[in-house]
Protein backbone atom coordinates (compact mmCIF):
# COMPACT_ATOMS: atom_id res chain seq x y z
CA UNK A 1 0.00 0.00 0.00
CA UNK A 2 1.29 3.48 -1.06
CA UNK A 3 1.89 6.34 1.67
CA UNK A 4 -0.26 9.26 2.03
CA UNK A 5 2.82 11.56 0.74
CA UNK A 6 2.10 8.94 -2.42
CA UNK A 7 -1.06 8.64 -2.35
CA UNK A 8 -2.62 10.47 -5.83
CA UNK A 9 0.77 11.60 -6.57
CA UNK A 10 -0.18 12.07 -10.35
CA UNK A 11 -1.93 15.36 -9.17
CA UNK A 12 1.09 16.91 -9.54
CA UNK A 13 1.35 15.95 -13.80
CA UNK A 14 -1.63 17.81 -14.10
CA UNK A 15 -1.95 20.62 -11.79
CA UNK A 16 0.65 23.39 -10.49
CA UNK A 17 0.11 22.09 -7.07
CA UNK A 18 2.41 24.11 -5.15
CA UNK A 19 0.91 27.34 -6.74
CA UNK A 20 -2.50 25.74 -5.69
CA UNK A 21 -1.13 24.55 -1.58
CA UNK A 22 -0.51 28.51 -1.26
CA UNK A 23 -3.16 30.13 -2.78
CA UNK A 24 -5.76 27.54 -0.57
CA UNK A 25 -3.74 28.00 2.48
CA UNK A 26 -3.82 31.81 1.82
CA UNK A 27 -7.58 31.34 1.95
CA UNK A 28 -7.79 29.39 4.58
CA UNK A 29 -5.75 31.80 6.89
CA UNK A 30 -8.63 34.59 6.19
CA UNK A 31 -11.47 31.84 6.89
CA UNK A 32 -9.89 29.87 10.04
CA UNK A 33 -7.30 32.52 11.35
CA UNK A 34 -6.59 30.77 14.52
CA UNK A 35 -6.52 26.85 12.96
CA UNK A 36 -2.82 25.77 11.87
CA UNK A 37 -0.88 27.65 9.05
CA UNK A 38 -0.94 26.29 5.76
CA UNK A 39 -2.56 23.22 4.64
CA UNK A 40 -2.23 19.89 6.32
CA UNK A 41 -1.49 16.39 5.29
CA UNK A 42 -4.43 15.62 4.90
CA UNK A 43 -6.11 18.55 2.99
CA UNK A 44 -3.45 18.18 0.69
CA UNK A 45 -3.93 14.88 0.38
CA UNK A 46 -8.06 14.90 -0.17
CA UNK A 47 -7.26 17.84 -2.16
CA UNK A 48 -5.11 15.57 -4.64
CA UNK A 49 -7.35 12.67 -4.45
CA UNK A 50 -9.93 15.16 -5.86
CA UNK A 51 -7.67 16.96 -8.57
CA UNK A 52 -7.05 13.27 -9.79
CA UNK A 53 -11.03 13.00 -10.73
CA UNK A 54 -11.88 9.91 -7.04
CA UNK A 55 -15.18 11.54 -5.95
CA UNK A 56 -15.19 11.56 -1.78
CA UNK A 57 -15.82 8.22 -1.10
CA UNK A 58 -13.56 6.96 -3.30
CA UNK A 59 -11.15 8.93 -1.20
CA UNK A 60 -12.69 7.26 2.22
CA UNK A 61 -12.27 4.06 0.71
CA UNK A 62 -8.94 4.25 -0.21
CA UNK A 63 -8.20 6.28 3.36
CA UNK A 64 -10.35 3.52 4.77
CA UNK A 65 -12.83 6.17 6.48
CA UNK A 66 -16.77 6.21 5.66
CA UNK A 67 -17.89 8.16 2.66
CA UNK A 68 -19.72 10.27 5.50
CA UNK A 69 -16.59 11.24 7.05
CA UNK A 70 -15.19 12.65 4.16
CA UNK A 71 -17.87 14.26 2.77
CA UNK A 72 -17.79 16.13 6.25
CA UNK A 73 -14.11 17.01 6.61
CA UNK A 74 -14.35 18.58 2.26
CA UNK A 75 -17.29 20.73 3.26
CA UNK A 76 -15.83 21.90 6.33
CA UNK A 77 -12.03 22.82 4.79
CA UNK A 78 -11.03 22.29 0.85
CA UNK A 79 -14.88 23.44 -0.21
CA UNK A 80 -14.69 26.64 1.52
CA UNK A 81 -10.94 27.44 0.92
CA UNK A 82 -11.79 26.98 -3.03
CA UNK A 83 -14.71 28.85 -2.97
CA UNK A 84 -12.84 31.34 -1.52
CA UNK A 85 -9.93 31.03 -4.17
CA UNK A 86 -12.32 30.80 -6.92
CA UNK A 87 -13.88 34.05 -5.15
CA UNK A 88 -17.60 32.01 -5.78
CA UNK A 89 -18.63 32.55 -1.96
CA UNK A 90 -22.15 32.52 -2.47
CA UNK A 91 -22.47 29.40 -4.40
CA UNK A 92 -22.63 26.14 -3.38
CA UNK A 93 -20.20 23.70 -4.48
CA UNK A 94 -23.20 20.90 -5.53
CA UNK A 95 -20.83 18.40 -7.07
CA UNK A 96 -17.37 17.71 -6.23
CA UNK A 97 -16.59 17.61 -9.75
CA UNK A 98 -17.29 21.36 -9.66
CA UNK A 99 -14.05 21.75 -7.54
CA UNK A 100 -11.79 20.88 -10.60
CA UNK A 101 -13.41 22.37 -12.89
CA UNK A 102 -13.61 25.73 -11.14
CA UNK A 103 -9.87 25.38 -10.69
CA UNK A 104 -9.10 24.41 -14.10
CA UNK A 105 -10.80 27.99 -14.88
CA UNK A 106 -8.85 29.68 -12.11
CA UNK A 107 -5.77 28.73 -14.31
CA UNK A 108 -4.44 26.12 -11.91
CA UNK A 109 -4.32 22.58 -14.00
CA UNK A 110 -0.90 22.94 -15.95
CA UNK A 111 -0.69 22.22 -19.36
CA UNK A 112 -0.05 18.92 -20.71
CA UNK A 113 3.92 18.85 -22.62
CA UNK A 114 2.29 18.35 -25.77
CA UNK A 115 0.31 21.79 -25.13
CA UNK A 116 2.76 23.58 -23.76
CA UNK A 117 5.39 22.50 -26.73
CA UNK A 118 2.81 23.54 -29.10
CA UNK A 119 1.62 26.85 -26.99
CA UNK A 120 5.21 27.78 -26.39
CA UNK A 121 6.52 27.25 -30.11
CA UNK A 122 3.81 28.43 -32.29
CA UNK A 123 3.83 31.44 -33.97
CA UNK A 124 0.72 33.78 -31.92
CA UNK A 125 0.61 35.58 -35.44
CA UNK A 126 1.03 34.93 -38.96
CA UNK A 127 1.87 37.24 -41.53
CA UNK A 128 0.26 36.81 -44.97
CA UNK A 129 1.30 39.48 -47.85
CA UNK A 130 -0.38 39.91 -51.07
CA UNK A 131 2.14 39.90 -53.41
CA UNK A 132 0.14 40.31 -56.70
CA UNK A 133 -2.97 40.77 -57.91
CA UNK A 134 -3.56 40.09 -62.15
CA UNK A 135 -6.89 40.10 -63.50
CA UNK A 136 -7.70 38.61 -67.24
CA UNK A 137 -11.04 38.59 -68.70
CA UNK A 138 -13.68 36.66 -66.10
CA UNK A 139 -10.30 35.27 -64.45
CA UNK A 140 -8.35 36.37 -60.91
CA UNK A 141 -5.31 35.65 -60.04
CA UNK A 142 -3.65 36.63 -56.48
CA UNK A 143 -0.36 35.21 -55.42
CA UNK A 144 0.15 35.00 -52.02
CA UNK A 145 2.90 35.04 -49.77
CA UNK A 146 2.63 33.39 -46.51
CA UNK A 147 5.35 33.77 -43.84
CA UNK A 148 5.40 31.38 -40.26
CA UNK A 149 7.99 31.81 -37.81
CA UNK A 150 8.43 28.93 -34.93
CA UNK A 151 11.54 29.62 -32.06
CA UNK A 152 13.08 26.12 -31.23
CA UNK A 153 14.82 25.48 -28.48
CA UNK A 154 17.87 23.88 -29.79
CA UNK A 155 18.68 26.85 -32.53
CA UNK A 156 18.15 30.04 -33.22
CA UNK A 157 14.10 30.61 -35.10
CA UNK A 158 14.51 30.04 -38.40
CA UNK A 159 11.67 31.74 -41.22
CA UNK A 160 9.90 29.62 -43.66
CA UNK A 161 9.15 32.36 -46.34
CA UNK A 162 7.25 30.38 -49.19
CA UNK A 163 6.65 32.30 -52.33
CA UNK A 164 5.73 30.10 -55.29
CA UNK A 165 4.79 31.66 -58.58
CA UNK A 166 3.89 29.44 -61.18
C-alpha cells in the first residue's frame, strides 16, 4: 500500500500544485485565522485525491474512512478554501466535480507537454502578404505570400518564407 505523501501523486502531472497549496492556504488563513498555518497532510492529500477526478468516497475508501466522514471534513475545509480562491462565496459547491473544474478555470491545472510545446513554439501571429494581384477577362489571379515563424529550443528561429509563382 502506497503512503499518504504517495497517495494520488499524479496530481502533480496535471496541476501546479504548489501554486495551488498557497493560494488555498492563503484562503484558509482569512477563513480559520486561529486553525494551523498552511494546509495539512491531509487537505493536501483529499485535495489531490480530488484533482485526480476519485469523488469523496472513493477517497474514504482508499483512506479507509466512511464516505460520511469525508464528505464532512471537504465541506468543512477544501470546499470553503476553493470557494474562496475561486472568489464564488455565495455558491454552493453541488458536485465535487465542480471543484476541478472551477480550478481548471482559475488557471491552476498545468498544461499537458504536448500543449505547452505547441503553446510555447507556435507562432501567436502569422503574416500573410499579397504579393500580386492580375486580372484577365472573367479570371483572378492573387499570389500569395505566406510567412510562419516557430523559435526552437535547440537553434536560433529560423523563417519559412514560401513564395511560389507558377
Amino acid at each position: 500500500m502506497a503512503s499518504k505523501e504517495e497517495m494520488f501523486a499524479e496530481a502533480a502531472k496535471n496541476w501546479d500544485l504548489e501554486r495551488l497549496y498557497k493560494a488555498l492556504a492563503a484562503a484558509k488563513r482569512q477563513i480559520a485565522p486561529n486553525s494551523r498555518s498552511g494546509l495539512t497532510n491531509t487537505e493536501k492529500l483529499y485535495l489531490r485525491g480530488l484533482l485526480c477526478g476519485h469523488s469523496p468516497a472513493e477517497i474514504a475508501h482508499k483512506l479507509l474512512q466512511t464516505p460520511k466522514s469525508a464528505e464532512v471534513y471537504l465541506c468543512k475545509t477544501l470546499y470553503q478554501y476553493v470557494m474562496k480562491v475561486v472568489d464564488a462565496p455565495n455558491e454552493s459547491v453541488g458536485n465535487w466535480r465542480n471543484i476541478c473544474n472551477w480550478l481548471e478555470e482559475a488557471g491552476y491545472k498545468a498544461l499537458s507537454s504536448v500543449e505547452s510545446k505547441f503553446s510555447s513554439s507556435l507562432p501567436m501571429e502569422a503574416l500573410v502578404q499579397i504579393v500580386g494581384m492580375g486580372f484577365k477577362e472573367s479570371t483572378v489571379s492573387i499570389d500569395v505570400n505566406i510567412q510562419l515563424t516557430f523559435p526552437s529550443s535547440s537553434e536560433s528561429p529560423k523563417t519559412d518564407n514560401s513564395n511560389q509563382n507558377n
